[in-house]
PDB file of N, CA and C in Angstrom:
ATOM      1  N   UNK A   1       0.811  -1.192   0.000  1.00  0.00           N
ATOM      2  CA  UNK A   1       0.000   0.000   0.000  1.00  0.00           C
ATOM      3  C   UNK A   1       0.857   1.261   0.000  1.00  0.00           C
ATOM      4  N   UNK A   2       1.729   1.346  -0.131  1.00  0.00           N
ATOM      5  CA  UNK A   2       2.720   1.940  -1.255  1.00  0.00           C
ATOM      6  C   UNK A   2       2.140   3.615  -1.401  1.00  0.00           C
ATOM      7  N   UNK A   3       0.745   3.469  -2.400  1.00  0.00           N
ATOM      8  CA  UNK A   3       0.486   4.551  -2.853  1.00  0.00           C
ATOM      9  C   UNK A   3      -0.382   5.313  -1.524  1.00  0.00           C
ATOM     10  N   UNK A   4      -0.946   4.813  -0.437  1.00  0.00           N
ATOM     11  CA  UNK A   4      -1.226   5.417   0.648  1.00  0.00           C
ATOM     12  C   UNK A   4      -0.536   5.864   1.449  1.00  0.00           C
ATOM     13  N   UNK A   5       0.557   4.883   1.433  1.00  0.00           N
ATOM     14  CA  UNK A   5       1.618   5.544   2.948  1.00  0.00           C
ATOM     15  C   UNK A   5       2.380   6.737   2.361  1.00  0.00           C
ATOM     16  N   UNK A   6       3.044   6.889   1.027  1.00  0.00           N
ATOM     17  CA  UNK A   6       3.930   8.378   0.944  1.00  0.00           C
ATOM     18  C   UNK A   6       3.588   9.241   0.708  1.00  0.00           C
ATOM     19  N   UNK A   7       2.337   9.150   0.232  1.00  0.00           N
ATOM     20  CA  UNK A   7       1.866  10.898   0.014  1.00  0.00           C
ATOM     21  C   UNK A   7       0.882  10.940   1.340  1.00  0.00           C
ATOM     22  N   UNK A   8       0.499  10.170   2.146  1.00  0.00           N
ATOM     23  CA  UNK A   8       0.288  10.130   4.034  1.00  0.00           C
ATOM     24  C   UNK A   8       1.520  10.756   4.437  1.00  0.00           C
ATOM     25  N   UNK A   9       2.497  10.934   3.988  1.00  0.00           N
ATOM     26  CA  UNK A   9       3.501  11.018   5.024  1.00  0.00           C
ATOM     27  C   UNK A   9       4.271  12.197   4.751  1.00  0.00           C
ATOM     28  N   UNK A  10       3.690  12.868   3.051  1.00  0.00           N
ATOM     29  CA  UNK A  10       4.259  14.033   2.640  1.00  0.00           C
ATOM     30  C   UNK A  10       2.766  15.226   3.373  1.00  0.00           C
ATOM     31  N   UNK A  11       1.500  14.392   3.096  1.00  0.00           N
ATOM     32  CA  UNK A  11       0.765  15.286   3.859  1.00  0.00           C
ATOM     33  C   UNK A  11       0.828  15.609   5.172  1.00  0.00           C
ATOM     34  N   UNK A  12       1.765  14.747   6.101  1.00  0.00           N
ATOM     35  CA  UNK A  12       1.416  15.262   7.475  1.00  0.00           C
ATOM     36  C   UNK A  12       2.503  15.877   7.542  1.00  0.00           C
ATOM     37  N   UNK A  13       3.521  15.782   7.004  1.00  0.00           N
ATOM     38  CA  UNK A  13       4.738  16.784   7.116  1.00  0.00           C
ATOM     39  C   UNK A  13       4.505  18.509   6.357  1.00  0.00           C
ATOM     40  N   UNK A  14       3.339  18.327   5.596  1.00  0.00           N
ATOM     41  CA  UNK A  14       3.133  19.585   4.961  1.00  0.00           C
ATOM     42  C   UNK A  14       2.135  20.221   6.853  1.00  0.00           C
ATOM     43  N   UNK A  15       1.568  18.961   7.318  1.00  0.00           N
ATOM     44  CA  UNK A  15       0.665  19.533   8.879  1.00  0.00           C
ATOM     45  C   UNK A  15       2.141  20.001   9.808  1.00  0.00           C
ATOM     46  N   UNK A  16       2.914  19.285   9.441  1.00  0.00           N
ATOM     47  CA  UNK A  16       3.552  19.685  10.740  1.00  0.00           C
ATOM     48  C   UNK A  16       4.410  20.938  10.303  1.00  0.00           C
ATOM     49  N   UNK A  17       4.594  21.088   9.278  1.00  0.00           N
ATOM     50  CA  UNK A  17       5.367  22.859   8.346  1.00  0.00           C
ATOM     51  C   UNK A  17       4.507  23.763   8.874  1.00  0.00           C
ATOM     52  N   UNK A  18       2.966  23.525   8.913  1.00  0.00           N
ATOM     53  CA  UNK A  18       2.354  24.616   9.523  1.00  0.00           C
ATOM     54  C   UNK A  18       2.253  24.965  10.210  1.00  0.00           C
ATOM     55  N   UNK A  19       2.281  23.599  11.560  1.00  0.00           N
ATOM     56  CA  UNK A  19       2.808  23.771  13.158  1.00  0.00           C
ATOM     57  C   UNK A  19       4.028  24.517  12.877  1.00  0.00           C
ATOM     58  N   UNK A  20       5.013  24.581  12.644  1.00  0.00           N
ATOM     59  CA  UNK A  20       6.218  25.457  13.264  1.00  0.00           C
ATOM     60  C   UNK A  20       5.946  26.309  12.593  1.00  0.00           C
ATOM     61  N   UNK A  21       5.525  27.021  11.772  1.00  0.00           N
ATOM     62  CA  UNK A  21       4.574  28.175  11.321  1.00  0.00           C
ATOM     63  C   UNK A  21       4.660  28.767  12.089  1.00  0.00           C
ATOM     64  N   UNK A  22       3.606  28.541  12.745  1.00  0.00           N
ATOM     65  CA  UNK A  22       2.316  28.667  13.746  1.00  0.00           C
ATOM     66  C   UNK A  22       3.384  29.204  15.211  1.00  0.00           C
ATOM     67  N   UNK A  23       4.209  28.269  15.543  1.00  0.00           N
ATOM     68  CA  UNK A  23       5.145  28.247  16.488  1.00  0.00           C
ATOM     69  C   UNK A  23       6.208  28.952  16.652  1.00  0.00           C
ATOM     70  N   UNK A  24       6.531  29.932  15.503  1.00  0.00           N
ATOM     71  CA  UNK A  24       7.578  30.255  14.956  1.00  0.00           C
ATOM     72  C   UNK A  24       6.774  31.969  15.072  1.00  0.00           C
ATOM     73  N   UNK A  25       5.877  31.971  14.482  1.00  0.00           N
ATOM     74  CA  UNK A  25       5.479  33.359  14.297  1.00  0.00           C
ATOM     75  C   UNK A  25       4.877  33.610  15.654  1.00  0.00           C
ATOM     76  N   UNK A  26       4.525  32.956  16.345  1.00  0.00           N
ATOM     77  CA  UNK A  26       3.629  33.234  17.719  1.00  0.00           C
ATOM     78  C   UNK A  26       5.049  33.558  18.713  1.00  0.00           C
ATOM     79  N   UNK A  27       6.052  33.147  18.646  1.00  0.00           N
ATOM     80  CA  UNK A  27       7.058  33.399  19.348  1.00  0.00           C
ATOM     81  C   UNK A  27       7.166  34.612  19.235  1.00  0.00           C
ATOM     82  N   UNK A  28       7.738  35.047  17.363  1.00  0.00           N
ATOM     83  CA  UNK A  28       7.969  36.271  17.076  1.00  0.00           C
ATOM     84  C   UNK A  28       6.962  37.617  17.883  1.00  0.00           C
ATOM     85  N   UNK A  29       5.921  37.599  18.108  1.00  0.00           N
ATOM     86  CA  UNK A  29       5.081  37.859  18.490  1.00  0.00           C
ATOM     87  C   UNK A  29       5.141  38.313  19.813  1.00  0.00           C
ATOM     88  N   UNK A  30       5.222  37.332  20.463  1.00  0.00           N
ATOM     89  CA  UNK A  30       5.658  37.520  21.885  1.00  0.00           C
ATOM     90  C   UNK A  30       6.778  38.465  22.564  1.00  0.00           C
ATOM     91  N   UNK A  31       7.697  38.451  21.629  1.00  0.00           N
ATOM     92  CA  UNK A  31       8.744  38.771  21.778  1.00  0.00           C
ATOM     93  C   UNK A  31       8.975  40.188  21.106  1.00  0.00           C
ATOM     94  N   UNK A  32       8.173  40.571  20.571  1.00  0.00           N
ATOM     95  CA  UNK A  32       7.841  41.967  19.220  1.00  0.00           C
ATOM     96  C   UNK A  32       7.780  43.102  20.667  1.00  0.00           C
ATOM     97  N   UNK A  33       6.754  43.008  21.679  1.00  0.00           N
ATOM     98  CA  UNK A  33       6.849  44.016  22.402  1.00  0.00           C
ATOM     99  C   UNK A  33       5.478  44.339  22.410  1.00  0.00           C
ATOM    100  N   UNK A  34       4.559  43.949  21.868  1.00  0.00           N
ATOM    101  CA  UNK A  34       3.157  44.291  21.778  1.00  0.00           C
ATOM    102  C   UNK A  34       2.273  43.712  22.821  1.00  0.00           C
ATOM    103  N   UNK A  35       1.382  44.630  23.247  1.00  0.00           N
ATOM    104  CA  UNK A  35       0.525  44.131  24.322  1.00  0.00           C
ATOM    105  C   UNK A  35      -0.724  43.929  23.896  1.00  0.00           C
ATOM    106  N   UNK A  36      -1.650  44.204  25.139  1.00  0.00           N
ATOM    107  CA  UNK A  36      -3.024  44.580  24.957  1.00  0.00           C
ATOM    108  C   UNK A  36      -3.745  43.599  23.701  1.00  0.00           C
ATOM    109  N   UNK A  37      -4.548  44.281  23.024  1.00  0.00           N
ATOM    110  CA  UNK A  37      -5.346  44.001  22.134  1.00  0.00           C
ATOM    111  C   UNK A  37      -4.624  43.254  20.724  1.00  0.00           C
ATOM    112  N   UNK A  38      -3.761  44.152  20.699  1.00  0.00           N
ATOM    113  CA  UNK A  38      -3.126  44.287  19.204  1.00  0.00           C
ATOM    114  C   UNK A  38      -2.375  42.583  18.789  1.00  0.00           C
ATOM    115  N   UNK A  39      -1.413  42.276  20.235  1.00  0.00           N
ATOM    116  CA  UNK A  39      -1.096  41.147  20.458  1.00  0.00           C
ATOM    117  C   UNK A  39      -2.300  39.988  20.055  1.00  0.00           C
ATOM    118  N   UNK A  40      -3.254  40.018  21.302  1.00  0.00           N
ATOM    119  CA  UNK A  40      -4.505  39.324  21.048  1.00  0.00           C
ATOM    120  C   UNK A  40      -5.085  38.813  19.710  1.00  0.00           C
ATOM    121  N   UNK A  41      -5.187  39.792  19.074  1.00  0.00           N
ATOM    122  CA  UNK A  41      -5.524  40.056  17.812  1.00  0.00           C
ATOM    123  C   UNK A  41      -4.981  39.596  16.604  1.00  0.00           C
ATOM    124  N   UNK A  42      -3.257  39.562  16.854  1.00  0.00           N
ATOM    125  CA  UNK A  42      -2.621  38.621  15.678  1.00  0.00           C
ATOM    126  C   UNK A  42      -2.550  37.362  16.121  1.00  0.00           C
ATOM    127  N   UNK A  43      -2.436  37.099  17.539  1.00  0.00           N
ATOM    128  CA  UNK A  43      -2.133  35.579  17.738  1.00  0.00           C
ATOM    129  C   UNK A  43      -3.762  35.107  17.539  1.00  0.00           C
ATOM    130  N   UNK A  44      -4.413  35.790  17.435  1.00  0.00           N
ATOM    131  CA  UNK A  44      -6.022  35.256  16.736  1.00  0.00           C
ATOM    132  C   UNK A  44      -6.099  34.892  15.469  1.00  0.00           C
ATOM    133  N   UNK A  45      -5.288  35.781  14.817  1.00  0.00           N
ATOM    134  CA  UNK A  45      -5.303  35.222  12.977  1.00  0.00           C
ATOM    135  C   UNK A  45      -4.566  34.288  13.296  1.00  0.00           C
ATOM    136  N   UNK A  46      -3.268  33.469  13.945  1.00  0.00           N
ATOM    137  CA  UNK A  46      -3.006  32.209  13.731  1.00  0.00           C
ATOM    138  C   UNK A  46      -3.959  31.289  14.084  1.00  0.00           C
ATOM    139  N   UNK A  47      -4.950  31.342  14.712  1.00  0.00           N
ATOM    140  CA  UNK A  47      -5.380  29.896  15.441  1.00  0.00           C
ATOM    141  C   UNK A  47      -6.299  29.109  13.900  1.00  0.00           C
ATOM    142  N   UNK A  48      -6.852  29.685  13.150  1.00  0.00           N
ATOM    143  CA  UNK A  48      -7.457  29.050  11.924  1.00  0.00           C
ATOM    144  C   UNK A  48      -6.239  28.469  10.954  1.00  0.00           C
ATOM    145  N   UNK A  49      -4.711  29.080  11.060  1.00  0.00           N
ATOM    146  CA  UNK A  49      -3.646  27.945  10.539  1.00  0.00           C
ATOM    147  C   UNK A  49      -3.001  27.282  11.575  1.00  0.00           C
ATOM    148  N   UNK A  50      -3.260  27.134  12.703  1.00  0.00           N
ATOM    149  CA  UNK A  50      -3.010  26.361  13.723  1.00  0.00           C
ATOM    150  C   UNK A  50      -3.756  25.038  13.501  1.00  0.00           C
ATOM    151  N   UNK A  51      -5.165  25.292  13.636  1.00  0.00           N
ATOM    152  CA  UNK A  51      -6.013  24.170  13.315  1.00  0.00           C
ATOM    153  C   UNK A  51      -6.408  23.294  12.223  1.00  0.00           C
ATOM    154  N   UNK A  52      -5.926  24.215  10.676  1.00  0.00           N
ATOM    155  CA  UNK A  52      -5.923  23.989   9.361  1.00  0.00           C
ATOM    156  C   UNK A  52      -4.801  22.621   9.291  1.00  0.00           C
ATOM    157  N   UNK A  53      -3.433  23.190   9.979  1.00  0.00           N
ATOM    158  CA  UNK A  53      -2.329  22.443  10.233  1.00  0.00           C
ATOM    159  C   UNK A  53      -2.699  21.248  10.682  1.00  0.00           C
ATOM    160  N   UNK A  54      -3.080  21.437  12.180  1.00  0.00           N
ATOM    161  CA  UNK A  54      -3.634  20.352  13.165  1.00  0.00           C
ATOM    162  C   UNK A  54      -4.317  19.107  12.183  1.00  0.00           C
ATOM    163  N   UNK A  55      -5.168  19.388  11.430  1.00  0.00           N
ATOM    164  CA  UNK A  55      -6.451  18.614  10.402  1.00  0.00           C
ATOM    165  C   UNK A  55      -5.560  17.808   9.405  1.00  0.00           C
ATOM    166  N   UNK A  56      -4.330  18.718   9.016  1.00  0.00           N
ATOM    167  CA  UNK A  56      -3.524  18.432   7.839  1.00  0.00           C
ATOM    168  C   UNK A  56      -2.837  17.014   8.331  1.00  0.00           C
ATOM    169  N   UNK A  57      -2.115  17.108   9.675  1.00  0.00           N
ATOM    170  CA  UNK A  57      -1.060  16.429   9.877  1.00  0.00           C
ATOM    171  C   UNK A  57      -2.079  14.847  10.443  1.00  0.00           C
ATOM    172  N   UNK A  58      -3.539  15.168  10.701  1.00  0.00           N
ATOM    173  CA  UNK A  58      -3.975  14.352  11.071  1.00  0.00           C
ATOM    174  C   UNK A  58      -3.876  13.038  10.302  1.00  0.00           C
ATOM    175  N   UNK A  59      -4.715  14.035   9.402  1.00  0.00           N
ATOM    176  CA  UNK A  59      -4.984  12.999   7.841  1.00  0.00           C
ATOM    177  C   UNK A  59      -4.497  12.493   7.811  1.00  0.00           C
ATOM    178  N   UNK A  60      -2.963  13.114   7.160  1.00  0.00           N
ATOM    179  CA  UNK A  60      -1.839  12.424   6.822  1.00  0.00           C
ATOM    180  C   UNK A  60      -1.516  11.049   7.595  1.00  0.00           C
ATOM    181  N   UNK A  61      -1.238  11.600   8.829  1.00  0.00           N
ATOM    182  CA  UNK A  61      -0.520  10.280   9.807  1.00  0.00           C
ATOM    183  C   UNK A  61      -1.762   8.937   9.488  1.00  0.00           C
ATOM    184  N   UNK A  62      -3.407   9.861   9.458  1.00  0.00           N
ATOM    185  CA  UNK A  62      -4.252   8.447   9.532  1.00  0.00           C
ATOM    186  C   UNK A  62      -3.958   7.838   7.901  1.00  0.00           C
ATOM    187  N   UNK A  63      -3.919   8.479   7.266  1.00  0.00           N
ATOM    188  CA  UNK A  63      -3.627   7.637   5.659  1.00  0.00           C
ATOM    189  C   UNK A  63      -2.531   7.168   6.219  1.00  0.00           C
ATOM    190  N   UNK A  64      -1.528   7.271   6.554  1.00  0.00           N
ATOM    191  CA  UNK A  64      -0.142   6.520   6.914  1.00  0.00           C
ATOM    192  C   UNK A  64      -0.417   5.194   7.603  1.00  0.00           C
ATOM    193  N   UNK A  65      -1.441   5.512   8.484  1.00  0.00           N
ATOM    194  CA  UNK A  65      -1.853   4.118   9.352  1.00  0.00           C
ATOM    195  C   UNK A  65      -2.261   2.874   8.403  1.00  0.00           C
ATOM    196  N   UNK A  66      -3.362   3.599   8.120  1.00  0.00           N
ATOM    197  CA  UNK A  66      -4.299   2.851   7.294  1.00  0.00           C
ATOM    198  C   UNK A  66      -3.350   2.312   5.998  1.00  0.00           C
ATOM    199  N   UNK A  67      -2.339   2.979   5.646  1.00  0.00           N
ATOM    200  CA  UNK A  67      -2.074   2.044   4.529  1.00  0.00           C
ATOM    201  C   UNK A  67      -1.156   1.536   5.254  1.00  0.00           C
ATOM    202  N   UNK A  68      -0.401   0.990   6.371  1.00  0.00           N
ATOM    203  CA  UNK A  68       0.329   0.068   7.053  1.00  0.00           C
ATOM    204  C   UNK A  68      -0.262  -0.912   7.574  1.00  0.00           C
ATOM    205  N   UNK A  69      -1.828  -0.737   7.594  1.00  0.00           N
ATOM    206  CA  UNK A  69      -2.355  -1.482   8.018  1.00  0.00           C
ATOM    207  C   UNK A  69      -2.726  -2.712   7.045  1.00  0.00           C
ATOM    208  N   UNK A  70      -3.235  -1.835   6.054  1.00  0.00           N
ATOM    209  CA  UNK A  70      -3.646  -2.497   4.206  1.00  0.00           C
ATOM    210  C   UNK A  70      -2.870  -3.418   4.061  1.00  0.00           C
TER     211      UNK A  70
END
């Protein structure tokens, strides 16, 4: 099952590119100097590629299963 497990395994690595994204810019963030709202507010636009990610890497790993399982 060949054709399930590597592109399972290129999709969850495209989930987990978005995690350190995600991880990478939220640091930046933190560390920028911004408070209050403004802060709030961008680490809010990440959480929909936080979770986009999250969904991505899922898939992937479950196609990975499932065709190890096949």
């Amino acid at each position: 099952m060949d054709y399930l497990v590597i592109p399972g395994a290129i999709i969850a690595l495209i989930g987990i590119a978005g995690l350190a994204y995600c991880i990478i810019q939220a640091n930046k963030l933190r560390t920028s100097g911004l408070e209050g709202e403004e802060l709030v507010g961008k680490l809010r636009a990440l959480i929909p590629i936080n979770l986009a990610s999250v969904f991505t890497a899922t898939i992937g790993l479950a196609a990975v299963v499932i065709g190890m399982l096949l």
